[in-house]
Protein backbone atom coordinates (compact mmCIF):
# COMPACT_ATOMS: atom_id res chain seq x y z
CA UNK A 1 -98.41 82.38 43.50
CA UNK A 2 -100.34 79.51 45.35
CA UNK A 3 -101.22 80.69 48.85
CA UNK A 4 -99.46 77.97 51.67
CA UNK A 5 -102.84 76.36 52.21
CA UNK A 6 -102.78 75.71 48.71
CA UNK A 7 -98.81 74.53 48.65
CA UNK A 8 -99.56 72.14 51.41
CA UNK A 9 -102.74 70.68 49.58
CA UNK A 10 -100.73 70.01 46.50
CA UNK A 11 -97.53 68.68 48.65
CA UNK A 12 -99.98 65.99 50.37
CA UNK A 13 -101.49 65.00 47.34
CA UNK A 14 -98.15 64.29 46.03
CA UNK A 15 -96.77 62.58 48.65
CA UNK A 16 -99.77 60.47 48.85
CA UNK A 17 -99.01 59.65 45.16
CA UNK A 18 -95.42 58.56 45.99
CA UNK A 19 -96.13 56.30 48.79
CA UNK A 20 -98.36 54.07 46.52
CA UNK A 21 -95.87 54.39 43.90
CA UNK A 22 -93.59 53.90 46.09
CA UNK A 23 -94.74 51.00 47.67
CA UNK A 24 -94.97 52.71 51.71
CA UNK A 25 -97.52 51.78 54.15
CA UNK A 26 -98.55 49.24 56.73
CA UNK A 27 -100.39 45.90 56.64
CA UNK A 28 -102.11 46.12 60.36
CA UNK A 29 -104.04 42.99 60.22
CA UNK A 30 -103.87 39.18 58.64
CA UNK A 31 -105.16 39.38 55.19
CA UNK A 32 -103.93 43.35 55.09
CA UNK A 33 -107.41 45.17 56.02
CA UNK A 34 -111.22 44.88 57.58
CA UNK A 35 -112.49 43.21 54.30
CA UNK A 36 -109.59 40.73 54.41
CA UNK A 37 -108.98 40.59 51.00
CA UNK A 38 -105.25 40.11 51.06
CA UNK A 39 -104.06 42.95 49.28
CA UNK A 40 -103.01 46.58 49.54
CA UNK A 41 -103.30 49.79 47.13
CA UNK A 42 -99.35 50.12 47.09
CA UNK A 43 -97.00 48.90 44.81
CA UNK A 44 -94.93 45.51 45.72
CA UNK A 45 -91.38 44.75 45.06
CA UNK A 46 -90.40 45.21 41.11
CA UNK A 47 -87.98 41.75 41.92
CA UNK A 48 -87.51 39.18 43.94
CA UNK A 49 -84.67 39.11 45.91
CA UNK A 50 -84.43 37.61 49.69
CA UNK A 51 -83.54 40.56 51.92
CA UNK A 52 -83.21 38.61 55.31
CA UNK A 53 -84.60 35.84 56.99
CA UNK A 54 -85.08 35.18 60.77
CA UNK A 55 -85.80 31.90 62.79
CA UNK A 56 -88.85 31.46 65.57
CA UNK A 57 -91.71 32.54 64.06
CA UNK A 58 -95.20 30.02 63.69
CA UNK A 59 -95.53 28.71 60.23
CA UNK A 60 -99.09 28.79 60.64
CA UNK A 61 -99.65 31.97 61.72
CA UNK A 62 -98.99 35.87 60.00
CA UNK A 63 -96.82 38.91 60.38
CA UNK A 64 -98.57 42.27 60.81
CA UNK A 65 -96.51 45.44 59.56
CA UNK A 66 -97.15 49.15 61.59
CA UNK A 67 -97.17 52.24 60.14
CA UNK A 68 -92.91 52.64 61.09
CA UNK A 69 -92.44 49.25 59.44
CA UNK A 70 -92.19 47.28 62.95
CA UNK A 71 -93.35 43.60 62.28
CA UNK A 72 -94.84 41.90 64.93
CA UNK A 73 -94.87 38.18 64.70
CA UNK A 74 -96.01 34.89 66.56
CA UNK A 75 -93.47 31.96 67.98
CA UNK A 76 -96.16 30.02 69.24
CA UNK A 77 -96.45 31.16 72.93
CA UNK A 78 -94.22 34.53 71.94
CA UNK A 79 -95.32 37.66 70.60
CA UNK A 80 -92.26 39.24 69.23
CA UNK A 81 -91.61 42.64 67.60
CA UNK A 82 -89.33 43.15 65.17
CA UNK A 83 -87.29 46.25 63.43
CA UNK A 84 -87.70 46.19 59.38
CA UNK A 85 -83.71 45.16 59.21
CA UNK A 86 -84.46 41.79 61.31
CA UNK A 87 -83.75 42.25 64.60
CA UNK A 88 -85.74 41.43 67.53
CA UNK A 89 -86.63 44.37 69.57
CA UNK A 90 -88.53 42.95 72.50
CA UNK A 91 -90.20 39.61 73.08
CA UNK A 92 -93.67 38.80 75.67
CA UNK A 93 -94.14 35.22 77.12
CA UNK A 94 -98.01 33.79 77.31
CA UNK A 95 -98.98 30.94 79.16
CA UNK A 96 -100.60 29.39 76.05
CA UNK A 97 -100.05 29.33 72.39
CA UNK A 98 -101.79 32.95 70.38
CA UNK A 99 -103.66 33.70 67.23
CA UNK A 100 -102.02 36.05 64.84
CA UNK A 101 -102.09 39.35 66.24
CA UNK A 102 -103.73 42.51 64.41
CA UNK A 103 -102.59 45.82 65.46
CA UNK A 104 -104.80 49.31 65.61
CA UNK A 105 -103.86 52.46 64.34
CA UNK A 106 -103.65 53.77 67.79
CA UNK A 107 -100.87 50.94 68.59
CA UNK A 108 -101.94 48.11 70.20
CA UNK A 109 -102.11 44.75 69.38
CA UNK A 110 -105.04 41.99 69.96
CA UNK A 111 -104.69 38.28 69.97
CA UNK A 112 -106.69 35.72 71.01
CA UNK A 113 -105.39 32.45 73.55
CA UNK A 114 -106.46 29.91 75.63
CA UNK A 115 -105.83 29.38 79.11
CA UNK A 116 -107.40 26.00 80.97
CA UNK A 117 -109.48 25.55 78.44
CA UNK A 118 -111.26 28.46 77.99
CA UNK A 119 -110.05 31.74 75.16
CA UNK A 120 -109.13 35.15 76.08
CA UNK A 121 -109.03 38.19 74.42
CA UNK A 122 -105.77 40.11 74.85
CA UNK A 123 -104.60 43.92 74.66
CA UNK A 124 -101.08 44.81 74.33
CA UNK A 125 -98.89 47.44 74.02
CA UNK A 126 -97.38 47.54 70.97
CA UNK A 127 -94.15 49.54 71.77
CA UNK A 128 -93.24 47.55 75.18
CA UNK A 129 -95.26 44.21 74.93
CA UNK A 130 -96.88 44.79 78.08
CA UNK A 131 -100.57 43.83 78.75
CA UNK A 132 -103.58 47.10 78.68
CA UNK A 133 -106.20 44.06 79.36
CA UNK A 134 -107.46 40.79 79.31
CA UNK A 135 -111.23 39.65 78.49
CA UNK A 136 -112.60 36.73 79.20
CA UNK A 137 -114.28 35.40 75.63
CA UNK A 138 -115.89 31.76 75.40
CA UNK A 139 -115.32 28.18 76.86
CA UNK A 140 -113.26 26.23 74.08
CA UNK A 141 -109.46 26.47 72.81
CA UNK A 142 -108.48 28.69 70.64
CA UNK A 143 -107.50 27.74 66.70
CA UNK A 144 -104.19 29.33 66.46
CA UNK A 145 -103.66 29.04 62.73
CA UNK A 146 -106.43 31.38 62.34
CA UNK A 147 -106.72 35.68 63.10
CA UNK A 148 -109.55 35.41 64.96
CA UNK A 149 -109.92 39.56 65.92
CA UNK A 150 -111.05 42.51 63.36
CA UNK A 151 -111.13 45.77 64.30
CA UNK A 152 -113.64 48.36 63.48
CA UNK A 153 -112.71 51.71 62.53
CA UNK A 154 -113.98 53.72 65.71
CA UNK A 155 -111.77 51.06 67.65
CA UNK A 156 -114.66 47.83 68.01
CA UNK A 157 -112.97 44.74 68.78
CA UNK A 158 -114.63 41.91 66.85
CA UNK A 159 -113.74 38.27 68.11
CA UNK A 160 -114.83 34.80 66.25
CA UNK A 161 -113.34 32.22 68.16
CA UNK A 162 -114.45 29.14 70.15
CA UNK A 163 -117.92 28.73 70.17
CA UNK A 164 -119.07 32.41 70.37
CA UNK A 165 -119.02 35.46 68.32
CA UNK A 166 -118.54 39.01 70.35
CA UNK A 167 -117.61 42.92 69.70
CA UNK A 168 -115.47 44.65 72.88
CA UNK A 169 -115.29 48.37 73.29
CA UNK A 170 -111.46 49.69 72.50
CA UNK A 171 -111.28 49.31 76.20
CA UNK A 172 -112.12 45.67 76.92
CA UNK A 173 -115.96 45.83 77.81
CA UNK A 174 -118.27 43.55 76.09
CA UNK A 175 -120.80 45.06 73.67
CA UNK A 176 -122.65 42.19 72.61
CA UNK A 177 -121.96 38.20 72.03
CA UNK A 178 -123.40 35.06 70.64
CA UNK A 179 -123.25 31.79 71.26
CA UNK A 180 -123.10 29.37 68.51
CA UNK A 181 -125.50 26.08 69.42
CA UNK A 182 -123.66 23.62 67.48
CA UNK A 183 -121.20 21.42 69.09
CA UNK A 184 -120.14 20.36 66.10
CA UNK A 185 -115.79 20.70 65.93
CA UNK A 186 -116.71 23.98 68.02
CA UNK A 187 -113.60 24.80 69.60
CA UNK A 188 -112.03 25.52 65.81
CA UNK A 189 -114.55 26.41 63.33
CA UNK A 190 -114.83 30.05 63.11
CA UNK A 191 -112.82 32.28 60.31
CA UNK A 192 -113.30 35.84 60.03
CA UNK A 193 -114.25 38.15 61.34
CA UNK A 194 -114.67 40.01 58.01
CA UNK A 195 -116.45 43.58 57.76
CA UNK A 196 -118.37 44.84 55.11
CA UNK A 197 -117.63 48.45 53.35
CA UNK A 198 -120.34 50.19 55.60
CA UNK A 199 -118.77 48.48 58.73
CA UNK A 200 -122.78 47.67 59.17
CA UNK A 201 -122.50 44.01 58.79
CA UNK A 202 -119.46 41.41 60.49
CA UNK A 203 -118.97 37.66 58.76
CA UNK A 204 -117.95 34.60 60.32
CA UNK A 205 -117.66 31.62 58.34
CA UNK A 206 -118.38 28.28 60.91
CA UNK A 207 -115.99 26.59 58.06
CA UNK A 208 -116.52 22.86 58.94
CA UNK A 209 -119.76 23.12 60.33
CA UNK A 210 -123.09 25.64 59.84
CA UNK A 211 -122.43 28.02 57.04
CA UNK A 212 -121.61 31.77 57.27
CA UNK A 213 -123.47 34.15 59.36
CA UNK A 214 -123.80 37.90 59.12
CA UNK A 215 -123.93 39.94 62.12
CA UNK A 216 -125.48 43.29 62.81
CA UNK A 217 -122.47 45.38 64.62
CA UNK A 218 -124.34 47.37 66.77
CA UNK A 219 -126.23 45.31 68.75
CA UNK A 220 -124.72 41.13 67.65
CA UNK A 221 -128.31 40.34 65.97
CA UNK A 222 -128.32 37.83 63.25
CA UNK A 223 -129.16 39.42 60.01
CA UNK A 224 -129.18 36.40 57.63
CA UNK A 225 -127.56 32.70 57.86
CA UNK A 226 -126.63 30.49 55.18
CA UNK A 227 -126.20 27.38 57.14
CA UNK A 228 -125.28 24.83 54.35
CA UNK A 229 -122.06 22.92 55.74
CA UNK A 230 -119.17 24.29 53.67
CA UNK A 231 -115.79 23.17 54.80
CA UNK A 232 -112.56 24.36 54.28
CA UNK A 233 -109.23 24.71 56.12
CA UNK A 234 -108.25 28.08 55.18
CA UNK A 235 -110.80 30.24 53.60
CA UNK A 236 -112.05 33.41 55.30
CA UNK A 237 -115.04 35.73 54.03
CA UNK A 238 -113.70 38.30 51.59
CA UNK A 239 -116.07 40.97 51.42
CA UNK A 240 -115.84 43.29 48.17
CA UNK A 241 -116.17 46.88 47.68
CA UNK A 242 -119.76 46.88 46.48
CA UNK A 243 -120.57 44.46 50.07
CA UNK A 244 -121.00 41.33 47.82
CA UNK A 245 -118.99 38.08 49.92
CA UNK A 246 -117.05 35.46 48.79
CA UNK A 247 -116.41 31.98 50.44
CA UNK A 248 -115.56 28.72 48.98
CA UNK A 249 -116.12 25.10 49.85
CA UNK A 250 -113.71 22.53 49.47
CA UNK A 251 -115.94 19.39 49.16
CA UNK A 252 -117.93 20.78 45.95
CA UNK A 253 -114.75 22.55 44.80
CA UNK A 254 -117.24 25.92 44.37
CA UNK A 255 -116.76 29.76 44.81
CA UNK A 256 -120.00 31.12 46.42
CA UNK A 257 -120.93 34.78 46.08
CA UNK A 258 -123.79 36.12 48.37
CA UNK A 259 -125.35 39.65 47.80
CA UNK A 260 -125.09 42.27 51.04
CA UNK A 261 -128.78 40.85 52.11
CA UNK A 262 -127.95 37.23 52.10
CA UNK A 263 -129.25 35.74 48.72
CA UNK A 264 -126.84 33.87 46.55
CA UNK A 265 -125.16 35.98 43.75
CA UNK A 266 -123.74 32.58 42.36
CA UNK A 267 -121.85 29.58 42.59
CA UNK A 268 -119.82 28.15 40.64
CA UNK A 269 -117.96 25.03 40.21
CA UNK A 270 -114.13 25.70 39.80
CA UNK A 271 -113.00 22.43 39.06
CA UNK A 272 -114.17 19.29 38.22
CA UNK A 273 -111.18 17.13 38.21
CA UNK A 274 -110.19 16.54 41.68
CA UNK A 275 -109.04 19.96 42.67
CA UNK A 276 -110.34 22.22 45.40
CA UNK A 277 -110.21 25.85 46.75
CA UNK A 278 -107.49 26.50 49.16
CA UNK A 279 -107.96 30.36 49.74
CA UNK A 280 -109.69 33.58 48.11
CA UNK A 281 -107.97 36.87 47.78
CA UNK A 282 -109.49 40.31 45.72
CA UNK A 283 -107.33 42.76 43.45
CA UNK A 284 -108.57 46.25 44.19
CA UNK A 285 -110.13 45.96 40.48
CA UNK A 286 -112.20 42.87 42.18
CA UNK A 287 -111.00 40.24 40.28
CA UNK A 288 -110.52 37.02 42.81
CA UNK A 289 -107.53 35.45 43.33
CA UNK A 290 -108.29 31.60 43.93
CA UNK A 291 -104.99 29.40 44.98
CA UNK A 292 -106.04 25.40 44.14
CA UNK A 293 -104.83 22.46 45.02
CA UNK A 294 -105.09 18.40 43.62
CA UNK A 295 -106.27 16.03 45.76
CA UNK A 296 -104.02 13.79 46.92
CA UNK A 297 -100.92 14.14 48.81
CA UNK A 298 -97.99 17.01 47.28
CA UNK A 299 -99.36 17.75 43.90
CA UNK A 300 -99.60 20.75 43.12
CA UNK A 301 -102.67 22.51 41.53
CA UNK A 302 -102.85 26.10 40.43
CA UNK A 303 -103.71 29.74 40.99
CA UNK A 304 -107.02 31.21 39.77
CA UNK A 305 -108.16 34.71 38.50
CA UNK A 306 -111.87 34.66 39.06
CA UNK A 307 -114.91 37.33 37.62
CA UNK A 308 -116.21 38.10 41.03
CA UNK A 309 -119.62 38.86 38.50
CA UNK A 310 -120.62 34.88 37.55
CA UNK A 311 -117.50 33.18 39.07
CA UNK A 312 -116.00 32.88 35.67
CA UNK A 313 -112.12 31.91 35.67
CA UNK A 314 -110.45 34.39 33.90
CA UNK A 315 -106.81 32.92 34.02
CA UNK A 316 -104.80 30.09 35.56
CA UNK A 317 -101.29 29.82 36.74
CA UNK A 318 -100.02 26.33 37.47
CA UNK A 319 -98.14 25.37 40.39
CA UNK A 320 -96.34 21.90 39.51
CA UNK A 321 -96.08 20.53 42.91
CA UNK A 322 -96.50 20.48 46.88
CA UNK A 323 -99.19 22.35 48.84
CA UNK A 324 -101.02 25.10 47.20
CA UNK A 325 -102.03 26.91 50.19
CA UNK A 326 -102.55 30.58 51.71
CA UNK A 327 -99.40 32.91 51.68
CA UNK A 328 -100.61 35.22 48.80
CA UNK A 329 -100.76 38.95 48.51
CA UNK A 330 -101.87 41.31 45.51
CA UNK A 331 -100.51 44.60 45.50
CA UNK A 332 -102.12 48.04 43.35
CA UNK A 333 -101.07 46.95 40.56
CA UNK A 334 -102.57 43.63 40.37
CA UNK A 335 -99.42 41.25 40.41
CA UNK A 336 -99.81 38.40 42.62
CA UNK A 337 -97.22 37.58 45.05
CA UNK A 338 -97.19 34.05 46.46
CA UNK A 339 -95.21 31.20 48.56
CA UNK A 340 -95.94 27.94 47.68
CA UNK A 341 -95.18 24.93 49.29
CA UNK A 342 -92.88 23.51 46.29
CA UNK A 343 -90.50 26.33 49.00
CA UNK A 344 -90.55 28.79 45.94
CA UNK A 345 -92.17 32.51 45.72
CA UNK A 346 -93.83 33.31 42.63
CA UNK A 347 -94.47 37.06 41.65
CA UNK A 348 -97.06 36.81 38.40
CA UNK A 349 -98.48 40.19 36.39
CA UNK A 350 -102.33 40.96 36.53
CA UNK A 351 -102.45 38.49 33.21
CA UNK A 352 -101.66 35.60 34.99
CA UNK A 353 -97.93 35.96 33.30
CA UNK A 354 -94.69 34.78 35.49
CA UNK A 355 -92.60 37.95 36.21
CA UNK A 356 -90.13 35.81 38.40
CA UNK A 357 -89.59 32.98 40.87
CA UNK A 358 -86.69 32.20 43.52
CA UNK A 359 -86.68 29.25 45.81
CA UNK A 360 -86.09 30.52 49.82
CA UNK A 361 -86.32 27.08 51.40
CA UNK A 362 -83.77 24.74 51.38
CA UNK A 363 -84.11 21.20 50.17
CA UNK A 364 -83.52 19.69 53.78
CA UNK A 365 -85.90 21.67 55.17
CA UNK A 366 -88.57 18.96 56.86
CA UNK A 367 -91.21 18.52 56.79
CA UNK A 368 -91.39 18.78 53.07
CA UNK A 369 -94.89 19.49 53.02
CA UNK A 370 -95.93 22.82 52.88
CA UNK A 371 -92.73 24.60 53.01
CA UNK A 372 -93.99 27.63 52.95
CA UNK A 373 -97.22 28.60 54.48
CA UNK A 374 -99.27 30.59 56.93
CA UNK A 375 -100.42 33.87 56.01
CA UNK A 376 -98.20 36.36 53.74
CA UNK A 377 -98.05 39.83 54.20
CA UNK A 378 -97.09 43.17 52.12
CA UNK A 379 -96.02 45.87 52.82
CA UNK A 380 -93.26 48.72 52.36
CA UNK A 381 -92.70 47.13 49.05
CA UNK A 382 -91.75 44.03 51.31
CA UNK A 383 -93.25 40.44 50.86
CA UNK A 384 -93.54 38.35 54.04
CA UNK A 385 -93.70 34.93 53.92
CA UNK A 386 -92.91 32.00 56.97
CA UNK A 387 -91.71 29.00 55.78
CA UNK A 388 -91.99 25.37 58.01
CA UNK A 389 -88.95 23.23 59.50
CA UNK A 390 -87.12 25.64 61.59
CA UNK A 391 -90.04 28.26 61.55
CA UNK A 392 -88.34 30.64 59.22
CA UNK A 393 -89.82 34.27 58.11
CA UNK A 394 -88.50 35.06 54.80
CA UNK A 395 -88.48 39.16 53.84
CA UNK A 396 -88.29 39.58 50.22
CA UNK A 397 -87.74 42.64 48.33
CA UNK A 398 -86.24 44.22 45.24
CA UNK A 399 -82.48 43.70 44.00
C-alpha cells in the first residue's frame, strides 16, 4: 500500500498531466511568459468554434488570462476585468490611454501610461481595480500598442518605455535605470522587455532606431549592444530555452539570431521577393514561428516555420490576403493558432497542415485593414483574439 505522502505525490503528478492535456492554465503576460515567445505548454482548442465575443476592448493591445481564468483587457483609457463567460466584472478609468497590462502571480497588474507628457508605471489590484502605486518612469509618451513591463520571478518590475530602460522592486522603488541617448523616434521605440532563461540578462529591442541591448538585471549595466538600425513595427526579442535571441528586421526581410554573449548566431534572409517579417513566435520544441507579409497595401503573405539552428524555413503556410500581422499563439503540441487580418482564424498542425479556419469578423466591419490584430492570447484551451471596427474580443474554443 503506498503511504499518503506517496498517494499525494502520484495524485499531483497526475493532475499536472491533465491540466496540459487538458488545456488549464493562465497566460499572465502579452506573448504568454518572461521569454515572450507566444506560446504555452498546454493543449489549445481541438476546434474552432466562437464561444462569445464582447465589444470595448483596444485592437492594438492584448488580453492577459489569471490563474481562475479572469481576463483582464484594455479599452484604451479602461482597464477592465472580465469573468471567462464574458461579462464585465469591474472597470478602472485612467487619465490617459495604457499599455497592455501583465499580471503577477501574486495578483496585481502593471501597465504603463502617460500623463502630460511624461510615462508612469502603474500597480493595481487585480481583484478591485484599485491603485497599490504609481512610479514615475521617463519623460516621453507611452507606445500603447506595445507591453512595455516584464516581470521577474522574485517580483522585479522591468519597464522599456519612452526613452529609458528601468527594474522597480515589487513595491514601486527604483532599482536601477538607463537612459537611452538617442532622440531618434524616442518616445516609441522600445519592445520587450524579454528575459533570458537564467533571468540574468533583460532585452530591449530600440526597433526603429539603435539595435537591441542586453541588460544586466541586477545592477541595469550594459552587457553587449548590437546597435545596427533594425526596424520593425511589431517584433519583440524572443529569447529561447538555451538563451540564444531572436529579432527580425523588416527592411532586409532577415531573422537574426544572437548567442547569450552577444555575437551573431546567424542571419538569414527570409524572403527575397518583397515580403517582410511581421512577428516571431517559438514552439516549446524551438522551432520559430515567423508570420510575413507582401509589400504593398492588403496582400497577404504567409506564415513561417523557421530552424532556430541556421534560420532555415522549414514550412510555409500562405495567407491569401490582408494584413499578416501579430495575433498568433502555439500551444504544447505545436499547432499554430492565428487571426489574420483577411478577419479569419486559422488553427494549422506542427507540419504546417490546415486543421481548420472560421471567419469571426463580419464583412462590414471597417476599417478593412487588419481586421484582426493586436496580440492573441491562450489559454484554458481558449484562443483570444481582438478584432478592429467596433473593438471586438473574439473567445474561441472547441465545439
Amino acid at each position: 500500500m503506498l503511504r499518503p505522502t506517496l498517494k499525494v505525490i502520484f495524485l499531483l503528478l497526475a493532475l499536472s498531466l491533465l491540466l496540459v492535456v487538458d488545456g488549464w492554465g493562465s497566460w499572465l503576460t502579452p506573448h504568454g511568459n518572461a521569454r515572450k515567445t507566444s506560446s504555452t505548454e498546454e493543449a489549445g482548442p481541438a476546434g474552432l468554434t466562437e464561444k462569445w465575443r464582447l465589444e470595448g476592448v483596444s485592437v492594438d493591445s492584448s488580453v492577459v488570462v489569471a490563474n481562475d481564468g479572469t481576463i483582464f483587457a484594455i479599452d484604451r483609457k479602461v482597464l477592465k476585468a472580465i469573468s471567462q463567460l464574458g461579462k464585465v466584472l469591474w472597470t478602472r478609468s485612467f487619465d490617459e490611454s495604457l499599455s497592455p497590462p501583465t499580471l503577477s502571480s501574486e495578483g496585481n497588474l502593471y501597465l504603463a501610461t502617460t500623463l502630460e507628457k511624461k510615462s508612469y508605471v502603474i500597480a493595481v489590484d487585480a481583484a478591485t481595480g484599485k491603485t497599490i502605486w504609481k512610479a514615475f518612469h521617463s519623460p516621453g509618451v507611452v507606445n500603447t500598442w506595445h507591453s512595455h513591463i516584464n516581470l521577474g520571478s522574485d517580483g522585479t518590475v522591468y519597464v522599456a518605455t519612452a526613452h529609458r530602460a528601468a527594474a522597480y522592486s515589487p513595491g514601486g522603488v527604483i532599482k536601477w535605470q538607463h537612459t537611452f541617448l538617442e532622440e531618434r523616434y524616442w518616445n516609441h521605440c522600445n519592445t520587450g522587455p524579454s528575459l533570458s532563461p537564467d533571468e540574468d540578462t533583460v532585452y530591449v529591442f530600440r526597433r526603429c532606431s539603435s539595435g537591441l541591448y542586453a541588460f544586466n538585471t541586477g545592477d541595469g549595466t550594459v552587457k553587449w549592444h548590437d546597435n545596427s538600425e533594425y526596424k520593425s513595427d511589431h517584433v519583440v526579442p524572443v529569447v529561447g530555452r538555451d538563451g540564444t535571441v531572436y529579432i527580425a528586421d523588416q527592411v532586409s526581410s532577415t531573422l537574426i539570431a544572437y548567442w547569450p554573449n552577444g555575437k551573431k548566431k546567424f542571419k538569414s534572409t527570409l524572403s527575397s521577393d518583397g515580403e517582410f517579417p511581421t512577428f516571431i513566435a517559438m514552439r516549446s520544441d524551438g522551432i520559430l514561428i515567423v508570420t510575413m507579409q507582401k509589400k504593398g497595401a492588403l496582400k497577404g503573405g504567409g506564415i513561417l516555420a523557421v530552424s532556430p539552428d541556421d534560420g532555415r524555413v522549414i514550412w510555409r503556410y500562405e495567407i491569401p490576403k490582408d494584413d499578416v500581422g501579430p495575433p498568433i499563439a502555439i500551444d504544447g503540441r505545436g499547432k499554430v493558432y492565428y487571426g489574420a487580418g483577411d478577419g479569419y482564424v486559422y488553427l494549422l498542425d506542427a507540419e504546417g497542415r490546415l486543421e481548420e479556419r472560421i471567419h469571426v469578423v463580419t464583412e462590414d466591419a471597417k476599417p478593412k485593414a487588419s481586421q484582426i490584430h493586436g496580440y492573441a492570447a491562450l489559454s484554458d484551451g481558449l484562443f483570444f483574439v481582438i478584432s478592429s471596427g467596433a473593438d471586438v474580443l473574439h473567445v474561441i474554443g472547441s465545439e
